[in-house]
Protein backbone atom coordinates (compact mmCIF):
# COMPACT_ATOMS: atom_id res chain seq x y z
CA UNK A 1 3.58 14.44 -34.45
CA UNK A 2 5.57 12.85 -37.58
CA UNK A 3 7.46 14.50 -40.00
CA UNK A 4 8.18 13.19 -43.64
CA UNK A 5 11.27 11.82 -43.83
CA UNK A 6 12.36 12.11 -40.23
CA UNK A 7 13.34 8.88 -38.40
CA UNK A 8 11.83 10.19 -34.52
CA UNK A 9 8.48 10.96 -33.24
CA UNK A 10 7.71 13.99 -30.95
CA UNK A 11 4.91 13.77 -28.86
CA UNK A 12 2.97 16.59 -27.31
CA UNK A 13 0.54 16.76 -24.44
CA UNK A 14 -1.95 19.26 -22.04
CA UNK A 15 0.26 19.70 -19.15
CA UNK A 16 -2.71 19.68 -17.02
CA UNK A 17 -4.36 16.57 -18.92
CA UNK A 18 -1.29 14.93 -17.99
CA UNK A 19 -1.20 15.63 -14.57
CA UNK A 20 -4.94 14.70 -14.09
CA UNK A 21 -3.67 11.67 -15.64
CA UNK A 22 -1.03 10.50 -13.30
CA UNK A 23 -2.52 11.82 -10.14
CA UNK A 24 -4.81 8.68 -9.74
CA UNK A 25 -1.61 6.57 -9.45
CA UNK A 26 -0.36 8.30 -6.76
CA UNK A 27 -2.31 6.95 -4.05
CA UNK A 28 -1.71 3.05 -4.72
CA UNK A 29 2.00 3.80 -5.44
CA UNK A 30 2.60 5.58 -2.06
CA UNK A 31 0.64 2.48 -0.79
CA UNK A 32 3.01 -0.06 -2.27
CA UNK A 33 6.11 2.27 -1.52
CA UNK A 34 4.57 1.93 2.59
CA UNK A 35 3.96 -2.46 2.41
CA UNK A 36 7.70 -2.24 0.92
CA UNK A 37 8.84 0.04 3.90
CA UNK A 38 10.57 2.50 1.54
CA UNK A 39 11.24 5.49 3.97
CA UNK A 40 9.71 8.39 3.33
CA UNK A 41 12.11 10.67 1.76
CA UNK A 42 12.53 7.91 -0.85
CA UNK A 43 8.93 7.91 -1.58
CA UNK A 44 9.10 11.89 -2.00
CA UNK A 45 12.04 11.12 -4.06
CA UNK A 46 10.07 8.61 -6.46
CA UNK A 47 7.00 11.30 -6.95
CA UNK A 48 9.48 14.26 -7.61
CA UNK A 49 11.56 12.22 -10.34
CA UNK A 50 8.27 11.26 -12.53
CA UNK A 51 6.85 14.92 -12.28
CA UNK A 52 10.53 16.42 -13.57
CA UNK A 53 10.57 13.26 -16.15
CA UNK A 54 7.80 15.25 -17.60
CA UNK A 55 8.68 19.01 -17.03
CA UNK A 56 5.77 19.15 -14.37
CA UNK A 57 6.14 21.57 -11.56
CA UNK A 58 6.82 20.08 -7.99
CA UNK A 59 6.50 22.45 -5.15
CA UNK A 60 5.65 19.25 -2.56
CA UNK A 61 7.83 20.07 0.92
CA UNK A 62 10.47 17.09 1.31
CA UNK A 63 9.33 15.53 4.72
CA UNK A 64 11.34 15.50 7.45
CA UNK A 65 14.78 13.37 7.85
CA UNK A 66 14.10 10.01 9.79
């Protein structure tokens, strides 16, 4: 959305469009996170951080320390 005379965008979005959206990346990047040996919790870590970038909920149990 643009305003006259205003210098930034803002940019709105469905929630759940969004999330339908990024879902289908989860799979390969957990894949990629495993072939780079990432440890788990670091993995979590990654998936939490891009559903808070974008005010998602995350209720996903952290697993358990290695």
């Amino acid at each position: 959305m643009q305003v006259d005379g205003k210098t930034k965008v803002a940019v709105t979005f469905d929630p759940l469009d969004l999330l339908n959206f990024i879902k289908q990346d989860f799979m390969p990047m957990n894949l990629m996170c495993d072939r780079a040996e990432m440890f788990e919790r670091r993995i979590y870590g990654r998936s939490k951080a891009v559903f808070e970038c974008f005010g998602l909920p995350f209720d996903a149990e952290p697993p358990a320390p290695e």
